[in-house]
PDB file of N, CA and C in Angstrom:
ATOM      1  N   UNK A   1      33.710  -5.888  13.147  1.00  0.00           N
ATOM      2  CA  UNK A   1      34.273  -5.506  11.875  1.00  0.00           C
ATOM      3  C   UNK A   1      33.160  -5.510  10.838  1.00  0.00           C
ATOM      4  N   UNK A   2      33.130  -4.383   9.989  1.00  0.00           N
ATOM      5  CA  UNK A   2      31.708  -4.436   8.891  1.00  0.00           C
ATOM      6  C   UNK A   2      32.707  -4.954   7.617  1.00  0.00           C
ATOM      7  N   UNK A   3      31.844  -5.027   6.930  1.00  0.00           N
ATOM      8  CA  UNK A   3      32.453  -5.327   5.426  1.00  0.00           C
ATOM      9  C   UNK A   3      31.387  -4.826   4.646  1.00  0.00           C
ATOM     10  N   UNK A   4      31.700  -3.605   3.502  1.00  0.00           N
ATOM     11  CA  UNK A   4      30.584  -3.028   2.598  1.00  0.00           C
ATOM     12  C   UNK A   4      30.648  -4.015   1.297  1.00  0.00           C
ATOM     13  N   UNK A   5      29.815  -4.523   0.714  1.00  0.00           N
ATOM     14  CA  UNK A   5      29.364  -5.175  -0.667  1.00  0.00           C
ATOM     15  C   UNK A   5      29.031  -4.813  -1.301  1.00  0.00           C
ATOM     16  N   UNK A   6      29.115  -4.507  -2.572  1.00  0.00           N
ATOM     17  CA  UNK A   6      27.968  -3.959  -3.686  1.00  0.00           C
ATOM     18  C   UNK A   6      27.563  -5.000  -4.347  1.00  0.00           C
ATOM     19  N   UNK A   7      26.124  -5.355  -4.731  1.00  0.00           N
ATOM     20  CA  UNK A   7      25.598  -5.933  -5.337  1.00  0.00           C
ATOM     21  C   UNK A   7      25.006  -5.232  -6.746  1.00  0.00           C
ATOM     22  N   UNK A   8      25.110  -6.032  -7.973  1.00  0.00           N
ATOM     23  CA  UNK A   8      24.307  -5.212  -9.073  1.00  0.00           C
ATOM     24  C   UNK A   8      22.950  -5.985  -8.922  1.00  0.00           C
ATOM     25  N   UNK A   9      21.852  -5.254  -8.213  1.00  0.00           N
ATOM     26  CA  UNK A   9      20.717  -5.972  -7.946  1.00  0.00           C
ATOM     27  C   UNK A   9      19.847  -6.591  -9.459  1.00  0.00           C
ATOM     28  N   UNK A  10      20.568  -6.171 -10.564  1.00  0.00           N
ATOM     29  CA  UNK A  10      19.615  -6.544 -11.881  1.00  0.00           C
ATOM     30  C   UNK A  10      20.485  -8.026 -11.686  1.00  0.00           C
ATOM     31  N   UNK A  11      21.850  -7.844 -11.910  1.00  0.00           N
ATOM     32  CA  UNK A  11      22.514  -9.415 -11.418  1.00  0.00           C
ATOM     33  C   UNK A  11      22.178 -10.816 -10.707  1.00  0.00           C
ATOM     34  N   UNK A  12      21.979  -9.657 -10.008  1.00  0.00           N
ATOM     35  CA  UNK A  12      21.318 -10.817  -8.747  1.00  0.00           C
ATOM     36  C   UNK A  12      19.883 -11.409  -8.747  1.00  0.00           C
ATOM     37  N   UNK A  13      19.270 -10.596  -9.139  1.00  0.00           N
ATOM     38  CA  UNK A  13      17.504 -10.990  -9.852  1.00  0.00           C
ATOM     39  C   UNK A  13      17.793 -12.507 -10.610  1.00  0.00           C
ATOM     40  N   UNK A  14      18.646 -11.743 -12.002  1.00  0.00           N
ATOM     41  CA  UNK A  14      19.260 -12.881 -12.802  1.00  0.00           C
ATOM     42  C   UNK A  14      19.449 -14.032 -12.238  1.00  0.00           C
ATOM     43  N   UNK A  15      19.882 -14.463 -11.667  1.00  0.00           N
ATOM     44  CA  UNK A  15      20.800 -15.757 -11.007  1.00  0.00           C
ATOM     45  C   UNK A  15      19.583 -16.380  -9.897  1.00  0.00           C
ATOM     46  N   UNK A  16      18.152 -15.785  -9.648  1.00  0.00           N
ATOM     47  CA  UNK A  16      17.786 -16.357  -8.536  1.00  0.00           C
ATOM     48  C   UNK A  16      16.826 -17.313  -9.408  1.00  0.00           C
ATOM     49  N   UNK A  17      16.500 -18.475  -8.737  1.00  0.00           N
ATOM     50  CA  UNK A  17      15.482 -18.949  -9.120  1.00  0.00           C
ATOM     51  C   UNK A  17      13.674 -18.565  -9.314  1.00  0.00           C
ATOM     52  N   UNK A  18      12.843 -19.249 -10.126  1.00  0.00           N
ATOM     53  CA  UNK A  18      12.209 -18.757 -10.129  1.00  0.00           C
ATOM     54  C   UNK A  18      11.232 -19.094  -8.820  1.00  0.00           C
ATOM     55  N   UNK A  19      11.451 -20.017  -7.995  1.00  0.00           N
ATOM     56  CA  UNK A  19      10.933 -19.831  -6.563  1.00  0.00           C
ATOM     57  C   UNK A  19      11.706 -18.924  -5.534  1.00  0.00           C
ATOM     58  N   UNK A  20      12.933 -18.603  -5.834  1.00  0.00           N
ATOM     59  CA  UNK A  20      13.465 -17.735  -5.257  1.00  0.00           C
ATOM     60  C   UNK A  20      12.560 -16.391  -5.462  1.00  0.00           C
ATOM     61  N   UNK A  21      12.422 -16.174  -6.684  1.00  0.00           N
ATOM     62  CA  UNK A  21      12.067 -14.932  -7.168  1.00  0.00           C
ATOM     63  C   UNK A  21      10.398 -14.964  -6.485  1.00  0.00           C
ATOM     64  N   UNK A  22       9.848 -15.628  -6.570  1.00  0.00           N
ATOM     65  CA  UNK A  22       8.157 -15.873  -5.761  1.00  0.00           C
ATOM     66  C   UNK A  22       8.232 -15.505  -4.311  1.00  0.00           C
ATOM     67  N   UNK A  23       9.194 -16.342  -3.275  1.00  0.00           N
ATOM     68  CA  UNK A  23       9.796 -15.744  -2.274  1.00  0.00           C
ATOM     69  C   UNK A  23      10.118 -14.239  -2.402  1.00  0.00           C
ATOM     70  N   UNK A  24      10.832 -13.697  -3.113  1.00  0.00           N
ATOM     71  CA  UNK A  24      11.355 -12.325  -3.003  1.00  0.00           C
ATOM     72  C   UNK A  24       9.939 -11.426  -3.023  1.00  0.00           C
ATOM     73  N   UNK A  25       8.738 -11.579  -3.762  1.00  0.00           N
ATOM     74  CA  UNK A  25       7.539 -10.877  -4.197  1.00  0.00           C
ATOM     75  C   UNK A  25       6.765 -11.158  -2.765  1.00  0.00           C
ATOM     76  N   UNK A  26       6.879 -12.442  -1.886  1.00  0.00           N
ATOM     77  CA  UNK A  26       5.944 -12.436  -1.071  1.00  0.00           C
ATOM     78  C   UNK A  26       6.471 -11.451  -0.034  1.00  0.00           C
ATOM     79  N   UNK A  27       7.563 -11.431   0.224  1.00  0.00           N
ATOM     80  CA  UNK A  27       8.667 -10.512   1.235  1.00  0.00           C
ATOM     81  C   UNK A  27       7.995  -8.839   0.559  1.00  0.00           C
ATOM     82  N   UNK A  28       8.106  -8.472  -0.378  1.00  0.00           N
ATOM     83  CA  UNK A  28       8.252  -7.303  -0.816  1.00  0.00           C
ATOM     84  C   UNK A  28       6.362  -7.519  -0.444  1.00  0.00           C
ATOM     85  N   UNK A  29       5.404  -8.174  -0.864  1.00  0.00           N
ATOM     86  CA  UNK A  29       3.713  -7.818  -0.344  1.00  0.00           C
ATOM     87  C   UNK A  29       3.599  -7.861   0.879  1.00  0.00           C
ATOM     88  N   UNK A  30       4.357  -8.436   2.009  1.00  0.00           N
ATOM     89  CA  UNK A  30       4.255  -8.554   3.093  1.00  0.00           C
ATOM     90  C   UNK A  30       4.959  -6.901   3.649  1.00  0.00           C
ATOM     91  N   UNK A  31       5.770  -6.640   3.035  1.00  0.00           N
ATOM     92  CA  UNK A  31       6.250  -4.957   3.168  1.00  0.00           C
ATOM     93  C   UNK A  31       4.962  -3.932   2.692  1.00  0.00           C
ATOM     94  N   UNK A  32       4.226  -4.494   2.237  1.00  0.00           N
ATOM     95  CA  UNK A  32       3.654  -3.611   1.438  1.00  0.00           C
ATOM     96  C   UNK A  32       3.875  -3.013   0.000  1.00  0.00           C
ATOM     97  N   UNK A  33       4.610  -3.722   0.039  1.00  0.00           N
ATOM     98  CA  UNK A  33       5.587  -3.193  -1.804  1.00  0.00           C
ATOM     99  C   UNK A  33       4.991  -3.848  -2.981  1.00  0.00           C
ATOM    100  N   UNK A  34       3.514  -3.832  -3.459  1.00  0.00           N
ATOM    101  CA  UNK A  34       2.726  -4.204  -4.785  1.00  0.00           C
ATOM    102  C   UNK A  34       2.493  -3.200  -5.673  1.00  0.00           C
ATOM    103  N   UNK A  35       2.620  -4.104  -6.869  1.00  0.00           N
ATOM    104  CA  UNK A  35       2.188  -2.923  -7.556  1.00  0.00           C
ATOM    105  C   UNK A  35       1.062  -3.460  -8.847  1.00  0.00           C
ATOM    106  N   UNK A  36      -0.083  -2.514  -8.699  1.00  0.00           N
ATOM    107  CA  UNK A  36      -1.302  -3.770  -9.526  1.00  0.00           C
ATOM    108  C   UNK A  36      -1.157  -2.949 -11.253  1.00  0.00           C
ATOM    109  N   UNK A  37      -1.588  -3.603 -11.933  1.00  0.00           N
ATOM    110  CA  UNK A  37      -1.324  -3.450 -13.819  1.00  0.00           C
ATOM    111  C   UNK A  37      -2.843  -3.229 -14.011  1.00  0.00           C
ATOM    112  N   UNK A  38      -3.306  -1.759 -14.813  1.00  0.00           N
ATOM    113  CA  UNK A  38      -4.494  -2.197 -15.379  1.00  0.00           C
ATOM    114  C   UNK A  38      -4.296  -2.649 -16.725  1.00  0.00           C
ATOM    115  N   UNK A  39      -5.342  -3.037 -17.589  1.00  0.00           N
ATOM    116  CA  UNK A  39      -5.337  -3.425 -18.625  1.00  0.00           C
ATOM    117  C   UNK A  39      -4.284  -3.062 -19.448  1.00  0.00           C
ATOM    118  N   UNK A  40      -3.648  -1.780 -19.655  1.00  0.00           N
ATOM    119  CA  UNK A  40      -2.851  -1.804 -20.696  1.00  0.00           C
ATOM    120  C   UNK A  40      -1.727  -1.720 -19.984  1.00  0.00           C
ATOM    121  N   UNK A  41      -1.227  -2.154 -19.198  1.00  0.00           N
ATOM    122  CA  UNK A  41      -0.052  -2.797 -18.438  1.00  0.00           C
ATOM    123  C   UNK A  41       0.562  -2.038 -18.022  1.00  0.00           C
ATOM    124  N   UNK A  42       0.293  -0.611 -17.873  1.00  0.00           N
ATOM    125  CA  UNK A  42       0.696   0.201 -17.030  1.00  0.00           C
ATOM    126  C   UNK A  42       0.437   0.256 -15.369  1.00  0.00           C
ATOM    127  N   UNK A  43       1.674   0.575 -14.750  1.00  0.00           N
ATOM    128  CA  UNK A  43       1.531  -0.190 -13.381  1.00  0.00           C
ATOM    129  C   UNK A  43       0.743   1.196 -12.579  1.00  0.00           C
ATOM    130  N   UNK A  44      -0.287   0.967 -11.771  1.00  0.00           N
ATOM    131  CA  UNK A  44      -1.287   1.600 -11.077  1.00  0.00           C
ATOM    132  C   UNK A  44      -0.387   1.607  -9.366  1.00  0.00           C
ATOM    133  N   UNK A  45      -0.829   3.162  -8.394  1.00  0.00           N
ATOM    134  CA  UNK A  45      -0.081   3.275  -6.999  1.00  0.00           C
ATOM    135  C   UNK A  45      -0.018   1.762  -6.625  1.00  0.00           C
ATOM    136  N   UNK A  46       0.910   1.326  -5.567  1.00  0.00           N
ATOM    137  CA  UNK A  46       1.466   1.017  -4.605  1.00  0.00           C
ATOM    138  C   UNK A  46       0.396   0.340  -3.617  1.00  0.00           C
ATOM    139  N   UNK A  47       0.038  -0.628  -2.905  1.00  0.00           N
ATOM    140  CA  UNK A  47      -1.189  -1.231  -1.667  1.00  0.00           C
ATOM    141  C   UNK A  47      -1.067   0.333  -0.876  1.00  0.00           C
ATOM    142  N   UNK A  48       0.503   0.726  -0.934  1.00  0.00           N
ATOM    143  CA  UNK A  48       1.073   1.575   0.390  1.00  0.00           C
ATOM    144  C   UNK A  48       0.768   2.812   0.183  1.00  0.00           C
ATOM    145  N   UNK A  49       0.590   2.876  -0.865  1.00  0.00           N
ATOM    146  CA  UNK A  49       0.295   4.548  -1.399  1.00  0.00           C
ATOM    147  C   UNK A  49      -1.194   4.909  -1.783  1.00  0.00           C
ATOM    148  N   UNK A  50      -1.559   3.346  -1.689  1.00  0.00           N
ATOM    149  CA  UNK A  50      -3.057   3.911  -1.802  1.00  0.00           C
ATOM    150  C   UNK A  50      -3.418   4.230  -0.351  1.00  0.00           C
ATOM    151  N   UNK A  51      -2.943   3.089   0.416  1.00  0.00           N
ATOM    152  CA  UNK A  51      -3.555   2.938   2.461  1.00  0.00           C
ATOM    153  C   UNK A  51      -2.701   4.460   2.529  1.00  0.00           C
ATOM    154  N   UNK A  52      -1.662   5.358   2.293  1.00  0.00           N
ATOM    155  CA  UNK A  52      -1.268   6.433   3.001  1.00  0.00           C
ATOM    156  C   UNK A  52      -2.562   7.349   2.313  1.00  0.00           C
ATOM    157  N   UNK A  53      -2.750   7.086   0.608  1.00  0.00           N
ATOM    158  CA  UNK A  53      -3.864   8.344   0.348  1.00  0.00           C
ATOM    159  C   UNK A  53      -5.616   8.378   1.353  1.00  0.00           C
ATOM    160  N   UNK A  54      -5.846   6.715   1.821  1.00  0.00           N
ATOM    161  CA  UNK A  54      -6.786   6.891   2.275  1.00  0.00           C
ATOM    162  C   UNK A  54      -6.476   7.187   3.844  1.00  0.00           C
ATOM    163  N   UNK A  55      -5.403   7.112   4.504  1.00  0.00           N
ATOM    164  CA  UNK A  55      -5.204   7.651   5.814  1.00  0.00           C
ATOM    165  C   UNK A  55      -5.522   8.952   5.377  1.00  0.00           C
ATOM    166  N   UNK A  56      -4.923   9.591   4.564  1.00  0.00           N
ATOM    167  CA  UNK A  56      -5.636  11.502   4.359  1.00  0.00           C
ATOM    168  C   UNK A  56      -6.573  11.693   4.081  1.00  0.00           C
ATOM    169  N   UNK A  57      -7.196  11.113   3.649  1.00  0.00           N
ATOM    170  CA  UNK A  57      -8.179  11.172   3.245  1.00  0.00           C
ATOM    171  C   UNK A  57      -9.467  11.236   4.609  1.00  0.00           C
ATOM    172  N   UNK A  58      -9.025  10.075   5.934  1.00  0.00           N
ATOM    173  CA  UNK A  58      -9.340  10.155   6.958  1.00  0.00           C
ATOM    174  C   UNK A  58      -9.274  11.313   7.696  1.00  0.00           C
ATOM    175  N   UNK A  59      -8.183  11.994   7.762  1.00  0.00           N
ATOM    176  CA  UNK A  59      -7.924  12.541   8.556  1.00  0.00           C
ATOM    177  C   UNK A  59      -8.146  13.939   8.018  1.00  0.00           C
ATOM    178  N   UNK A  60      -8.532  14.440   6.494  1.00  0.00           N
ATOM    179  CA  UNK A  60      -9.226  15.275   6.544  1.00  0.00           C
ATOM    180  C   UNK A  60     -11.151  15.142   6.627  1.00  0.00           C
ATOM    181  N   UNK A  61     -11.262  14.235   6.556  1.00  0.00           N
ATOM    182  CA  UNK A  61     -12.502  13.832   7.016  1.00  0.00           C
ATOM    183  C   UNK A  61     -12.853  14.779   8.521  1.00  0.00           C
ATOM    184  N   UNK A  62     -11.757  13.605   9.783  1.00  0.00           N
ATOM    185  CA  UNK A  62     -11.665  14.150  11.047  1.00  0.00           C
ATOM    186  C   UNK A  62     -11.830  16.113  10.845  1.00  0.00           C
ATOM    187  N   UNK A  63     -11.074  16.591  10.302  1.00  0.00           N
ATOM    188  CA  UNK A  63     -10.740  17.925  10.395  1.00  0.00           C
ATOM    189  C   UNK A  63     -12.317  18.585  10.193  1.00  0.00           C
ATOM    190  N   UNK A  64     -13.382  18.134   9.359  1.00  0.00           N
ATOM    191  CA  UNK A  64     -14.604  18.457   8.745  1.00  0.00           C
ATOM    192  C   UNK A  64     -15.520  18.465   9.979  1.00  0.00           C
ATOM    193  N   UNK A  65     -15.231  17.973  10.937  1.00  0.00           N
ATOM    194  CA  UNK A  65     -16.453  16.970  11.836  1.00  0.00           C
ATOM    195  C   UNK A  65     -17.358  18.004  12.570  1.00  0.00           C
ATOM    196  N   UNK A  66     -16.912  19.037  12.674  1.00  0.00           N
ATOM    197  CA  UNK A  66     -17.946  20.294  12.952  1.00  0.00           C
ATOM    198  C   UNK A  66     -18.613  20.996  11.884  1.00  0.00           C
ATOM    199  N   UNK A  67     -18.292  20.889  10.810  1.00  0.00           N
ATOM    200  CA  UNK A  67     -18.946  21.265   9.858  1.00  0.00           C
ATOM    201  C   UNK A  67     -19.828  20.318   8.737  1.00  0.00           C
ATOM    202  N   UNK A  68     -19.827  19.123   9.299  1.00  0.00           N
ATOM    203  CA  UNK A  68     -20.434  18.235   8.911  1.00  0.00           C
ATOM    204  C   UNK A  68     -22.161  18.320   9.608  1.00  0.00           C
ATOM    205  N   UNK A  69     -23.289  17.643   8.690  1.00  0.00           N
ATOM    206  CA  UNK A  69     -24.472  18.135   9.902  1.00  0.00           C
ATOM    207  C   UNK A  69     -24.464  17.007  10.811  1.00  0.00           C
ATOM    208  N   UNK A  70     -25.577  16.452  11.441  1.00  0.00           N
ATOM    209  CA  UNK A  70     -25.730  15.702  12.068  1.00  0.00           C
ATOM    210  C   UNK A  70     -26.055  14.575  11.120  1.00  0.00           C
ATOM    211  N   UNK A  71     -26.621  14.080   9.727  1.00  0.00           N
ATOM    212  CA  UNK A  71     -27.410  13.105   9.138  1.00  0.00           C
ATOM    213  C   UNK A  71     -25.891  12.635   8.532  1.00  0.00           C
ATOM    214  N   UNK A  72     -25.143  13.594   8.234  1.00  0.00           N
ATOM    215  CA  UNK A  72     -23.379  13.217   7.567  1.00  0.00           C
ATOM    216  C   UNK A  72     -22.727  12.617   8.754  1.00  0.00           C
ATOM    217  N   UNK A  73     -22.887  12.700  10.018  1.00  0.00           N
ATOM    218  CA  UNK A  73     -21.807  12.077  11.111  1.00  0.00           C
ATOM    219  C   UNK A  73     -22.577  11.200  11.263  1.00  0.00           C
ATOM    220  N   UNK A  74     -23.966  10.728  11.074  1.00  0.00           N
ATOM    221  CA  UNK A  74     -24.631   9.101  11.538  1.00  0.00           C
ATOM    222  C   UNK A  74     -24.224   8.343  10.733  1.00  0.00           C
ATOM    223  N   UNK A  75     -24.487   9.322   9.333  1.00  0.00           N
ATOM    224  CA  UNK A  75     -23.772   8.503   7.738  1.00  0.00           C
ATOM    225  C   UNK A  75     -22.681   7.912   8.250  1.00  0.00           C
ATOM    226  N   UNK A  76     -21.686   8.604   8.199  1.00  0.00           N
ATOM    227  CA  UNK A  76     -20.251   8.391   8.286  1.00  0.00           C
ATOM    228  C   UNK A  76     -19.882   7.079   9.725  1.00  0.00           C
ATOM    229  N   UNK A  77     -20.579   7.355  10.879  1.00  0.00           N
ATOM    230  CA  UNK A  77     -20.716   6.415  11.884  1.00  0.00           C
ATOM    231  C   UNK A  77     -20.841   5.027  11.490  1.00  0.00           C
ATOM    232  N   UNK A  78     -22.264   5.285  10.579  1.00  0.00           N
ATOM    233  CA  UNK A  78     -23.221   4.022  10.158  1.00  0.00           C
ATOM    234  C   UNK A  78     -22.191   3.123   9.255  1.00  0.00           C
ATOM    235  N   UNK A  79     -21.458   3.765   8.551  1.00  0.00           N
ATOM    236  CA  UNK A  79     -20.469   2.940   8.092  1.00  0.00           C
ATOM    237  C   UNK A  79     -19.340   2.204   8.288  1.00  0.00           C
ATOM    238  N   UNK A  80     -18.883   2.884   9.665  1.00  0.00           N
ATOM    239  CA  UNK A  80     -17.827   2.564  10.456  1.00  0.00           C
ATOM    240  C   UNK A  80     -18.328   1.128  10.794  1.00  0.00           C
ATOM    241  N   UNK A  81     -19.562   1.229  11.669  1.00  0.00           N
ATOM    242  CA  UNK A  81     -20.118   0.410  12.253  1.00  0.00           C
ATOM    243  C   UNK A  81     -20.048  -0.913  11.433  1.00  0.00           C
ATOM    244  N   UNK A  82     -20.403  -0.590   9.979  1.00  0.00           N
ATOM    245  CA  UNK A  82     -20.462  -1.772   9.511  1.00  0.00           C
ATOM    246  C   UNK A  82     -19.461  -2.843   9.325  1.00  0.00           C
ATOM    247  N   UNK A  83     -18.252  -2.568   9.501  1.00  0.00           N
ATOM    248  CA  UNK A  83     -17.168  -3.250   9.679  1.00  0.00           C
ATOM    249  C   UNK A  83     -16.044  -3.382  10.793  1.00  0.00           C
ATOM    250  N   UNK A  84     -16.988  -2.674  12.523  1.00  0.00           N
ATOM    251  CA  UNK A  84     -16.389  -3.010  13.430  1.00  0.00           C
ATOM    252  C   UNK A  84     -17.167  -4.412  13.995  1.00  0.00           C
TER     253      UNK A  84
END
């Protein structure tokens, strides 16, 4: 048997403690769900949206790799290397 609930999630924020609420932020960074402030407190992408822009970023890399010369693929190697 299911049972549907609605929660008013601003409600529920309300009512949690503030270690509750520390818990809830580590759950949501462990998802990947941050979001960093620069100086004038406007909130900057996502951990998740930056790691998906630099997966494309990879993978148009990959797409280049024949048209890259040879001194750009040692480059590009040489760097890999440095953090395997």
């Amino acid at each position: 048997m299911w049972v549907n609930i609605s929660v008013d999630v601003s409600d529920m924020y309300e009512e949690l403690s503030d270690r509750d609420k520390y818990t809830l932020l580590e759950w949501l960074e462990d998802d990947g769900i941050t979001l960093d402030s620069d100086s004038d407190g406007d909130n900057e992408k996502s951990t998740s949206m930056m790691k998906e822009d630099w997966n494309e970023t990879c993978i148009k890399l990959s797409n280049l790799y024949y048209q890259m010369s040879n001194e750009e693929q040692e480059l590009i190697n040489k760097i890999i290397k440095k953090y395997i």
